[in-house]
C-alpha atoms as a PDB file:
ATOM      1  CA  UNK A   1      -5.991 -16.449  -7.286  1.00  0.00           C
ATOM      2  CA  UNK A   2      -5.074 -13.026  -8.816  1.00  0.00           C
ATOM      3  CA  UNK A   3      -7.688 -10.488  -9.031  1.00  0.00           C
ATOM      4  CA  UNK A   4      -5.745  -8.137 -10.679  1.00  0.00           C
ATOM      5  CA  UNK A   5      -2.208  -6.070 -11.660  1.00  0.00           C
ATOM      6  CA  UNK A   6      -1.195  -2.657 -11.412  1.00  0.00           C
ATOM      7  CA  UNK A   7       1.807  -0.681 -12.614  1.00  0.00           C
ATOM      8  CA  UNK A   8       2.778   3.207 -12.344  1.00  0.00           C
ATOM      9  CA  UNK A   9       5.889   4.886 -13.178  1.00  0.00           C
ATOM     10  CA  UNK A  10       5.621   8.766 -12.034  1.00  0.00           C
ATOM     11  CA  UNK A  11       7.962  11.976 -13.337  1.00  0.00           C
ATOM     12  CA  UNK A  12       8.867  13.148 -10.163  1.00  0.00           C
ATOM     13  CA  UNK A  13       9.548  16.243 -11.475  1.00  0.00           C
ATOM     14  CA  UNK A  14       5.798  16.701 -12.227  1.00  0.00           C
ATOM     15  CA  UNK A  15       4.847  15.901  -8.625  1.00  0.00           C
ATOM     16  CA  UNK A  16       7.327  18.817  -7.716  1.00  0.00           C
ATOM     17  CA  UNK A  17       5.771  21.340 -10.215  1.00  0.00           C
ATOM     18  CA  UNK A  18       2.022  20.754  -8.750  1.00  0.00           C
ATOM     19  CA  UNK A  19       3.828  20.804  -5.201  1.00  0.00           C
ATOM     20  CA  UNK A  20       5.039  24.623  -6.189  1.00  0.00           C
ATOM     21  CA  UNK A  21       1.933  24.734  -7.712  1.00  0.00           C
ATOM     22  CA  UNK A  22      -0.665  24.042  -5.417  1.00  0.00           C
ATOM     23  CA  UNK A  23       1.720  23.876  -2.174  1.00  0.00           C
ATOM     24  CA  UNK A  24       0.649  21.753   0.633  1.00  0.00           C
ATOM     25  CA  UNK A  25      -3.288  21.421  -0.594  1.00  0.00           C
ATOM     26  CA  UNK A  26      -1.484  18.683  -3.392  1.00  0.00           C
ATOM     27  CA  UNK A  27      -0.049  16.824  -0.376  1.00  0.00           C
ATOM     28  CA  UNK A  28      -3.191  16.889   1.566  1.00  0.00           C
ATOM     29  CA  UNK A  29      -5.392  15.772  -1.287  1.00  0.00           C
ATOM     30  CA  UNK A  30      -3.089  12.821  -1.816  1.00  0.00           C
ATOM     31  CA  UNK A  31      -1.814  11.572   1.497  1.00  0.00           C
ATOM     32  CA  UNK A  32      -3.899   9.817   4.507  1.00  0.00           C
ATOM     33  CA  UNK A  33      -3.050  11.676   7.823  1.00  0.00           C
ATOM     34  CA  UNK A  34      -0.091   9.345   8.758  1.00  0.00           C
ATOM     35  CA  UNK A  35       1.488   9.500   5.385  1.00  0.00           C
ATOM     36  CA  UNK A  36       1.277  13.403   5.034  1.00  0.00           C
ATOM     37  CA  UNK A  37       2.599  13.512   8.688  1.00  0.00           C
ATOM     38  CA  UNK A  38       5.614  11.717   7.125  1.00  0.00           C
ATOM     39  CA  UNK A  39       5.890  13.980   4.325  1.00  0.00           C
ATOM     40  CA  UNK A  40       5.812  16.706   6.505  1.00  0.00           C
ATOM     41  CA  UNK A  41       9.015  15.184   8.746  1.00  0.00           C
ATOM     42  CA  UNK A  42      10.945  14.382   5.521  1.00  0.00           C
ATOM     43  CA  UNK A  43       9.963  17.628   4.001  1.00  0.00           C
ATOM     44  CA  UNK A  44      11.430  19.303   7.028  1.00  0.00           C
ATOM     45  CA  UNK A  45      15.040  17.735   6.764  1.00  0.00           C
ATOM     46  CA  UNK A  46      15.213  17.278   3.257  1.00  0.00           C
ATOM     47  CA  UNK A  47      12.694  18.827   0.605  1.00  0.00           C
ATOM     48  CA  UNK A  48      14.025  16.043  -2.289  1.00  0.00           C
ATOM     49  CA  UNK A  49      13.649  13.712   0.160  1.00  0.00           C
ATOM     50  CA  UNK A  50      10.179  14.749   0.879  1.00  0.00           C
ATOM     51  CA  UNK A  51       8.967  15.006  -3.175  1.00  0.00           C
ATOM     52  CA  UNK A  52      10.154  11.585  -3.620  1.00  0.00           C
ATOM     53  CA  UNK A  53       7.893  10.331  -1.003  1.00  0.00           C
ATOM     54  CA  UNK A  54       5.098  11.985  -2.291  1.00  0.00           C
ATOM     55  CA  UNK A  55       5.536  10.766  -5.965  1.00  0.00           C
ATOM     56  CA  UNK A  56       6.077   7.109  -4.628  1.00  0.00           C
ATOM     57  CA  UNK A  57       2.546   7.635  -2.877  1.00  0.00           C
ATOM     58  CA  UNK A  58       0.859   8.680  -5.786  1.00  0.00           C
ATOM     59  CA  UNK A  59       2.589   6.291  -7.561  1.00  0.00           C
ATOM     60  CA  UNK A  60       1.326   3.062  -5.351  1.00  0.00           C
ATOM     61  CA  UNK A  61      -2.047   4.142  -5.407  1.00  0.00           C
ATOM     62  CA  UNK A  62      -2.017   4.524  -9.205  1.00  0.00           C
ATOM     63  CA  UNK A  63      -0.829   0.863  -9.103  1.00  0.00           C
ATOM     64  CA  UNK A  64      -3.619  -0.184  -6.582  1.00  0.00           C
ATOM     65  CA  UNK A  65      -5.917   1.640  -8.050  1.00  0.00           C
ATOM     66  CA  UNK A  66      -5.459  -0.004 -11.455  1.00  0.00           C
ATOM     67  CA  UNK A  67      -4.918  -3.501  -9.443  1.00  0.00           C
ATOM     68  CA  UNK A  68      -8.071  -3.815  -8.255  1.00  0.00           C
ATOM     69  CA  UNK A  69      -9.624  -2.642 -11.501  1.00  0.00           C
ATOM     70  CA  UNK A  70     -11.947   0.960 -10.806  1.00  0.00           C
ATOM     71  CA  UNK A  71      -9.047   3.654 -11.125  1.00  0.00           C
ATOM     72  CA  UNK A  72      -9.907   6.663  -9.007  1.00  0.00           C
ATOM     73  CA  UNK A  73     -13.450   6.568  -8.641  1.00  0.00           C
ATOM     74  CA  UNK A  74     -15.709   5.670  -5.567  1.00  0.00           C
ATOM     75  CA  UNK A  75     -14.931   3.844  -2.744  1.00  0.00           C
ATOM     76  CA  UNK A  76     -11.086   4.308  -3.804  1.00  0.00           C
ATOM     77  CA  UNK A  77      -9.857   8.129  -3.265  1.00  0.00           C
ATOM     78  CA  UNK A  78      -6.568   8.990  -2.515  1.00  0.00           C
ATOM     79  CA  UNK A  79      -6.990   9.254   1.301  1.00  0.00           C
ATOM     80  CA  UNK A  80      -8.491   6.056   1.689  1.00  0.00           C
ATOM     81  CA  UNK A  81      -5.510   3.920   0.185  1.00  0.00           C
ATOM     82  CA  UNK A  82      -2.398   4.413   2.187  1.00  0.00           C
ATOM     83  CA  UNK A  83       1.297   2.988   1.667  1.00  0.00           C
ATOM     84  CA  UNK A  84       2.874   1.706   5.076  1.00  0.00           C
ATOM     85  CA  UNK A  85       5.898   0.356   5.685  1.00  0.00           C
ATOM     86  CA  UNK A  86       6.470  -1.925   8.005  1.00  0.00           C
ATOM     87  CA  UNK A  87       9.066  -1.924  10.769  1.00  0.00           C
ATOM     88  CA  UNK A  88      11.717  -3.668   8.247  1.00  0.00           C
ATOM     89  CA  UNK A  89      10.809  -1.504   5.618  1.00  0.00           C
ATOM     90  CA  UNK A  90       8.888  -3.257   3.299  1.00  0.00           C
ATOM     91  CA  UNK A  91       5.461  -0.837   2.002  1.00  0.00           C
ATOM     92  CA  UNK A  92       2.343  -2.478   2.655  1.00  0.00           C
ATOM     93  CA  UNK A  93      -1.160  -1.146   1.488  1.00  0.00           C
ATOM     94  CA  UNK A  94      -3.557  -0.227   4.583  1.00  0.00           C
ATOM     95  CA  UNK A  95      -7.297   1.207   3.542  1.00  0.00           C
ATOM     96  CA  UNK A  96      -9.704   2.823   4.897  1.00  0.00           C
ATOM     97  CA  UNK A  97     -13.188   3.716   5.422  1.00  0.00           C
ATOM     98  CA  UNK A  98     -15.852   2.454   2.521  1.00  0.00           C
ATOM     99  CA  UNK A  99     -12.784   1.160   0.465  1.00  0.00           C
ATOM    100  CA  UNK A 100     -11.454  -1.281   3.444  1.00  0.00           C
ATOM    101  CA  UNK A 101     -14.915  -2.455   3.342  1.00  0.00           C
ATOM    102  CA  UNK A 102     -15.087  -3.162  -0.347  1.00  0.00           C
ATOM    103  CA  UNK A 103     -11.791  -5.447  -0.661  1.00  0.00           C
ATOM    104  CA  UNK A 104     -12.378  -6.876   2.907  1.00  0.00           C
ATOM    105  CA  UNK A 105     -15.957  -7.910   1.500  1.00  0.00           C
ATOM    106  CA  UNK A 106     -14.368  -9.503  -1.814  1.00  0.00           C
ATOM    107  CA  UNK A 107     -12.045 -11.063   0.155  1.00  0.00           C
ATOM    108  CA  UNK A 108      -8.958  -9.507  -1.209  1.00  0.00           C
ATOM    109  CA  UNK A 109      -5.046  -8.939  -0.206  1.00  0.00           C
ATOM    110  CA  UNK A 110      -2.738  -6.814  -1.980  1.00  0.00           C
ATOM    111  CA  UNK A 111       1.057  -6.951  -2.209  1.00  0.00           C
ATOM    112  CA  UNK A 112       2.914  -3.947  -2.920  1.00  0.00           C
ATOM    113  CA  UNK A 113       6.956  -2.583  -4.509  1.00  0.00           C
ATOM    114  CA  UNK A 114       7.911   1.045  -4.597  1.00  0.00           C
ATOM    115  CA  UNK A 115      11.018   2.383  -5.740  1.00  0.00           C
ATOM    116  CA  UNK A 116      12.091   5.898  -6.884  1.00  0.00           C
ATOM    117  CA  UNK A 117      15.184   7.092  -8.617  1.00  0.00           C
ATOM    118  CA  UNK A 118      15.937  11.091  -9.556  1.00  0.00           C
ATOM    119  CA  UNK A 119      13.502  11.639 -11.557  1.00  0.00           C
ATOM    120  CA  UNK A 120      10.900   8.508 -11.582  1.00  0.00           C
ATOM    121  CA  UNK A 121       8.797   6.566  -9.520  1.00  0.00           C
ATOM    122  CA  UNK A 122       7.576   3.236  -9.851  1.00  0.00           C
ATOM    123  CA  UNK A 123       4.959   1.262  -8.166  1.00  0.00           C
ATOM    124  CA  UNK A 124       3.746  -2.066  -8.877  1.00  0.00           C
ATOM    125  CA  UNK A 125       0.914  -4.187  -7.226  1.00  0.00           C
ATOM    126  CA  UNK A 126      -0.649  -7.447  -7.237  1.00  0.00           C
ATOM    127  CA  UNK A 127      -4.136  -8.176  -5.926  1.00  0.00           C
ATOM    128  CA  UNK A 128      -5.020 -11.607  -4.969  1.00  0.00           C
ATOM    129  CA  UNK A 129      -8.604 -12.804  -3.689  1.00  0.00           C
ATOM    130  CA  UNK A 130      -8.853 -15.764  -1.426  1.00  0.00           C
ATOM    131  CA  UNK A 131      -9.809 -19.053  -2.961  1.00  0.00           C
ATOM    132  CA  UNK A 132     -13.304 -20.601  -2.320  1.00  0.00           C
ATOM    133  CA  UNK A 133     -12.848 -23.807   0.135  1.00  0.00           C
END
């Protein structure tokens, strides 16, 4: 059964701005460890490369975030929600800490799309919740 929906499109050119803005305290505030560890490599070889990543981040866990129906407000932060990929490349949503607990506890999975283009990101996610037997 669905539990819920979530869309985000992001101006990637405002995700630069705070970037310049606020430097790598943005990227930290945003990211879980693994996912600012891959900012960091693709910030390294390509800057672009590395902005894009970060606005499809914030973009998913806009998504999610709407999707399971609480925005950003306790148990779902920023650090807690974190987009994967797997080894073929598709994103996948791992959480942590009090968050994992709440979905896990409701019974929940979540299915997630990113894509990016110059100057947009888009995320969209669908939240199902197991049926009762």
């Amino acid at each position: 059964m669905i539990y819920g929906i979530g869309t985000d499109v992001c101006d990637v050119r405002r995700i630069r701005a705070s970037l310049e803005r606020h430097g790598e305290r943005f990227a930290l505030k945003i990211l879980s460890d693994a996912e600012f560890a891959t900012w960091q490599h693709r910030s390294k070889r390509w800057p672009e490369r590395g902005v894009r990543y970060l606005a499809t981040r914030f973009s998913a866990k806009e998504a999610f975030s709407k999707a399971v129906g609480m925005g950003m407000r306790m148990p779902m932060t920023w650090r807690h929600c974190e987009i994967a990929k797997a080894a073929s490349g598709q994103p996948h949503i791992v959480l942590h800490g009090e968050l994992k607990a709440w979905f896990e506890a409701r019974q929940l999975s979540a299915h997630v799309s990113v894509t990016d283009e110059t100057d947009y990101a888009a995320s969209f996610v669908v939240v199902e919740q197991a049926s009762a037997a």
